[in-house]
Protein backbone atom coordinates (compact mmCIF):
# COMPACT_ATOMS: atom_id res chain seq x y z
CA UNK A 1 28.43 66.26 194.44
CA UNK A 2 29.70 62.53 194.62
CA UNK A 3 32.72 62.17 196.72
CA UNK A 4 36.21 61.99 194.83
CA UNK A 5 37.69 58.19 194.97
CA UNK A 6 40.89 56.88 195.25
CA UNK A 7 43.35 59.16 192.79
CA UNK A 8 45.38 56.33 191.09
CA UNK A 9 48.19 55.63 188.25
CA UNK A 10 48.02 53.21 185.94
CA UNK A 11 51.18 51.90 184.56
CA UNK A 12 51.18 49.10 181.92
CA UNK A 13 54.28 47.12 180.81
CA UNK A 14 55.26 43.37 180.65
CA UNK A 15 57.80 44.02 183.75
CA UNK A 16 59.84 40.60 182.42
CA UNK A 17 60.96 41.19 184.98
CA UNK A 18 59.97 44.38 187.13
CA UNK A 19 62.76 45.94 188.19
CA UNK A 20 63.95 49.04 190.83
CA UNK A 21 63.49 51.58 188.14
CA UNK A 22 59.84 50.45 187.75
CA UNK A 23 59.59 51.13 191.27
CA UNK A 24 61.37 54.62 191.72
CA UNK A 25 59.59 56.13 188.67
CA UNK A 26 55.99 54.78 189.85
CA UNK A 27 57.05 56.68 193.18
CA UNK A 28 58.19 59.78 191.63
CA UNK A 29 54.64 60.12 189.28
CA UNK A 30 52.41 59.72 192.31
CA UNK A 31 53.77 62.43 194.54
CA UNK A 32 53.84 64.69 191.34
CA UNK A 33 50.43 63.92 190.76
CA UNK A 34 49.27 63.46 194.13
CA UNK A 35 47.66 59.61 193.83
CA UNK A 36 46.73 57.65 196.50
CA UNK A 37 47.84 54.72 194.71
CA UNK A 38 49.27 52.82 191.26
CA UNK A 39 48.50 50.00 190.03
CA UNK A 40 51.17 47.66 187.79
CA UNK A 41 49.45 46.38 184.67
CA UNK A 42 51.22 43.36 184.16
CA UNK A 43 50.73 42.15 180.89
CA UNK A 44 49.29 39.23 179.51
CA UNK A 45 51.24 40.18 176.26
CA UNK A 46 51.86 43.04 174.55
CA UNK A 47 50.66 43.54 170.66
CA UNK A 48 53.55 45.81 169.54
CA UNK A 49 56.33 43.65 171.13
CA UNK A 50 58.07 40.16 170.38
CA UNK A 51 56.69 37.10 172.55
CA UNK A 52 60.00 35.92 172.67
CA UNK A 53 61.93 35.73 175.69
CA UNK A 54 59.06 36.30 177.74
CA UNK A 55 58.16 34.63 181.23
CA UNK A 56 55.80 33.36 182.41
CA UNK A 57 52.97 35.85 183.72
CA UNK A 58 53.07 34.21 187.45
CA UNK A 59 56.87 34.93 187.45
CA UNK A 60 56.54 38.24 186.00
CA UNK A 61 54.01 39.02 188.63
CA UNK A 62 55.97 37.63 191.38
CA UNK A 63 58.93 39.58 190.64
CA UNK A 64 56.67 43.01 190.42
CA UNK A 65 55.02 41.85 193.84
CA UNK A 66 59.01 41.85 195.43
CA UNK A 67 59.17 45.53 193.65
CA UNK A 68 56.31 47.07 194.86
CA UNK A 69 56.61 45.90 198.83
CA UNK A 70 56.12 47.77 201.47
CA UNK A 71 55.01 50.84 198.88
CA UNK A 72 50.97 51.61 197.96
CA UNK A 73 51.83 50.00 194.37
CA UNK A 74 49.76 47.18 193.65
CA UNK A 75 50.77 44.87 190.72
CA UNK A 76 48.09 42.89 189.26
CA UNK A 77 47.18 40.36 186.04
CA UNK A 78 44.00 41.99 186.07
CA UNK A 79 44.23 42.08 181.98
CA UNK A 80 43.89 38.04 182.30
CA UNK A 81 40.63 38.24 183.61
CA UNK A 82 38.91 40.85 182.08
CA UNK A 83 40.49 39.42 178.52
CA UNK A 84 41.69 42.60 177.03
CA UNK A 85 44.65 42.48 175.17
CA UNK A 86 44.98 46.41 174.14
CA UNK A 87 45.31 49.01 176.28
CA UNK A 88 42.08 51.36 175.13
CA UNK A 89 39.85 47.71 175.81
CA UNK A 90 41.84 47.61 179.16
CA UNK A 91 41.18 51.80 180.55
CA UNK A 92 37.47 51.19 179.33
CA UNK A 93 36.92 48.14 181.54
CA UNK A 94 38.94 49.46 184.41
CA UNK A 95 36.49 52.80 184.13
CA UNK A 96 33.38 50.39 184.27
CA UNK A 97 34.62 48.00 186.96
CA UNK A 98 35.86 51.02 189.37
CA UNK A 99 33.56 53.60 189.03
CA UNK A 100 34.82 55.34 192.15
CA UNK A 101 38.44 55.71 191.09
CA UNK A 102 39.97 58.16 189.19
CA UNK A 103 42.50 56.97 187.13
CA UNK A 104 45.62 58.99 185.26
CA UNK A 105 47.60 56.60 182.83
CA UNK A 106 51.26 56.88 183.17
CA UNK A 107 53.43 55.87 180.28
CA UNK A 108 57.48 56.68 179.42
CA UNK A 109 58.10 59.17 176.85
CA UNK A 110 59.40 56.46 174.53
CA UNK A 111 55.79 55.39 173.95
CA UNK A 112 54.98 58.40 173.82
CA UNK A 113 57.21 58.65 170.42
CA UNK A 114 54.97 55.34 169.36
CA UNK A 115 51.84 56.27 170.70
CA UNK A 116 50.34 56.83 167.21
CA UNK A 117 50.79 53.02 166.64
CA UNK A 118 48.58 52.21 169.36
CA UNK A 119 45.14 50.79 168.66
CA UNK A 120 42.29 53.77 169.10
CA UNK A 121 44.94 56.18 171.07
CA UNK A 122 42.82 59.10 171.25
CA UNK A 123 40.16 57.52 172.15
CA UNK A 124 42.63 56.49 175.25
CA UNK A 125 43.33 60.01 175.72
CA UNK A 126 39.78 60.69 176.10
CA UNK A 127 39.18 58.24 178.66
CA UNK A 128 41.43 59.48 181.17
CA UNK A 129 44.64 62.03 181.82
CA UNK A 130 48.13 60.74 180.58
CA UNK A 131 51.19 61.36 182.59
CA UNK A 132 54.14 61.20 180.15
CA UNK A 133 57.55 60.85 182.30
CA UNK A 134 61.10 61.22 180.37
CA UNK A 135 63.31 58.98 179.51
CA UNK A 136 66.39 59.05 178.29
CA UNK A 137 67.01 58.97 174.60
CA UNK A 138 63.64 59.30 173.79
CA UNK A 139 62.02 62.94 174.91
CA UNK A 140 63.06 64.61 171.71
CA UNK A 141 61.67 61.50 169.66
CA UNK A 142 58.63 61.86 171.80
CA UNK A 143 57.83 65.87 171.38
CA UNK A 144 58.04 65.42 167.61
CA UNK A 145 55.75 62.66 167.46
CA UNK A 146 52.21 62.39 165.46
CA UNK A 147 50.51 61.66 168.50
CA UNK A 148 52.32 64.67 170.76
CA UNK A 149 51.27 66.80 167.75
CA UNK A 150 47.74 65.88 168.47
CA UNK A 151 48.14 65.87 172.13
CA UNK A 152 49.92 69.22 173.11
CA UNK A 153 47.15 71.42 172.78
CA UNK A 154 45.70 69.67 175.81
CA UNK A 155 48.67 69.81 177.89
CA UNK A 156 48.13 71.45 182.00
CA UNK A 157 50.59 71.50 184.29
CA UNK A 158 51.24 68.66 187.07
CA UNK A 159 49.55 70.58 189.71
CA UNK A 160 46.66 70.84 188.07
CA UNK A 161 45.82 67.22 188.70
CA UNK A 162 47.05 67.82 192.40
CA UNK A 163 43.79 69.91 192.80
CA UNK A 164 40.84 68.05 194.68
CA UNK A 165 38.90 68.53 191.36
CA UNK A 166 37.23 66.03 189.18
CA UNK A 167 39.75 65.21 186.57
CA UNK A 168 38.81 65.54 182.74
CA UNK A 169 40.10 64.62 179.76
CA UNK A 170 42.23 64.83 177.08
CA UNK A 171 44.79 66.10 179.66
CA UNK A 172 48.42 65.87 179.04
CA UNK A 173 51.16 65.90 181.76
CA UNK A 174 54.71 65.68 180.76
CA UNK A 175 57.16 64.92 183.96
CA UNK A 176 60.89 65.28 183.98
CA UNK A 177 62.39 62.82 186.12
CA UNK A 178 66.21 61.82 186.64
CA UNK A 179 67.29 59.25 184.41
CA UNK A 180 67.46 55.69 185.54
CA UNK A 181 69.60 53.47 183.93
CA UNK A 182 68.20 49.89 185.18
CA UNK A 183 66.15 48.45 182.25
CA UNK A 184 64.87 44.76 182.09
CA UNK A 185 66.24 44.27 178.97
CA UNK A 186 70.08 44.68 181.27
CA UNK A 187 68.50 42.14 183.51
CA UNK A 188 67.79 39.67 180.99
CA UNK A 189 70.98 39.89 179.46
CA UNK A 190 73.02 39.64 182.66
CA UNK A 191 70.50 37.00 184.21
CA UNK A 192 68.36 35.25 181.13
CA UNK A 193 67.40 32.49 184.03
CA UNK A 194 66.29 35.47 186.30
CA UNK A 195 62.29 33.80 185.95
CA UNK A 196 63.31 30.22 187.39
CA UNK A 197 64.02 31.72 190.88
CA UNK A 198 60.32 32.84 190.55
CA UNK A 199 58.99 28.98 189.52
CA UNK A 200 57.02 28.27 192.73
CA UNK A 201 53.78 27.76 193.83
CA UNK A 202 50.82 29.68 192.27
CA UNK A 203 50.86 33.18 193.40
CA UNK A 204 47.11 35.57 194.11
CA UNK A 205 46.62 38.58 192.20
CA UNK A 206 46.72 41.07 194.91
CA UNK A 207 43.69 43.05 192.99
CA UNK A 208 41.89 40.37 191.30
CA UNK A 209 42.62 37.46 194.08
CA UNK A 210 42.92 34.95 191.16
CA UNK A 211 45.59 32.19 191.13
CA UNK A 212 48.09 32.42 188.60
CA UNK A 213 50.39 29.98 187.90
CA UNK A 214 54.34 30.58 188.13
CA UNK A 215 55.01 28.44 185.42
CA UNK A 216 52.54 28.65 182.75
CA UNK A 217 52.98 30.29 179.30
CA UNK A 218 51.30 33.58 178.46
């Protein structure tokens, strides 16, 4: 039998900008899950949100680079490159491109409570495990959902992906977790300039080693 690769969470947002909850829940997942690593997603853009008020993707990087320090998260524009734009295209390139990683996808609960909306999302469930972690306001949204309705027959518990085992999927995890207050949207509101203190010279994708520009559009 093939050795087992790096165990590692995915976790996909637009991080304008990331932020210290980003950073405490990414923490929290991988010792409940036992990963070796998780990668930030930053987003090129995001199909079910507004384009407005966004920064730039070299600024949003930047900022998730400062987040992620000193930690085994490693934020990257991979989605750029590869030129996916939804999140099923995304997990089936990552799966191609990494062959010796195992990957568990790690979303809030409130997209969970949206998750139907997502282009092909059981095909995403069938690509790899899904770590759901709660959030406040939204767990009770997120149970009742379409795509929970769907999902629950396949949930296991957290410590089943702690095994040494080759994952499969569907597998649903749902994680409680303390709430954390700290959204972006806060940030923005108290700081709407917060991206110019990022405008500098282009900064490397730590995963994809690609220069990406502090300044440019989306």
């Amino acid at each position: 039998m093939a050795a087992i690769g790096p165990r590692t969470g995915l976790l996909g947002g637009s991080f304008n900008p990331a932020h210290g909850g980003h950073r405490r829940v990414t923490l929290f997942a991988m010792d409940a899950l036992g990963l070796d690593q998780a990668w930030w997603l930053v987003s090129p853009g995001n199909p079910l949100k507004s384009q407005k008020g966004m920064a730039p993707l070299g600024a949003r990087l930047r900022s998730a680079l400062q987040q992620a320090r000193r930690a085994p998260i490693v934020p990257t524009a991979i989605e750029g490159e590869m030129g996916t734009r939804y999140t099923v295209d995304t997990l089936r390139s990552l799966k191609r491109r990494y062959p010796g990683r195992e990957f568990v996808w790690l979303m809030g609960a409130d997209n969970l409570s949206q998750f139907h909306r997502w282009r092909n999302w059981r095909e995403i469930a069938r690509i790899m495990p899904i770590a759901v972690i709660a959030r406040p306001g939204y767990d009770g949204i997120a149970l009742a959902s379409p795509a929970m309705a769907w999902l629950r027959r396949y949930q296991v518990p957290a410590a089943s992906l702690r095994t040494r085992g080759r994952w499969s999927a569907p597998a649903l995890v749902l994680l409680r977790f303390d709430p954390d207050s700290r959204s972006a949207t806060a940030i923005r509101r108290v700081d709407p300039e917060w991206a110019s203190r990022y405008a500098a010279n282009p900064i490397r994708d730590p995963l994809t080693h690609r220069l990406i520009s502090t300044e440019e559009g989306i």
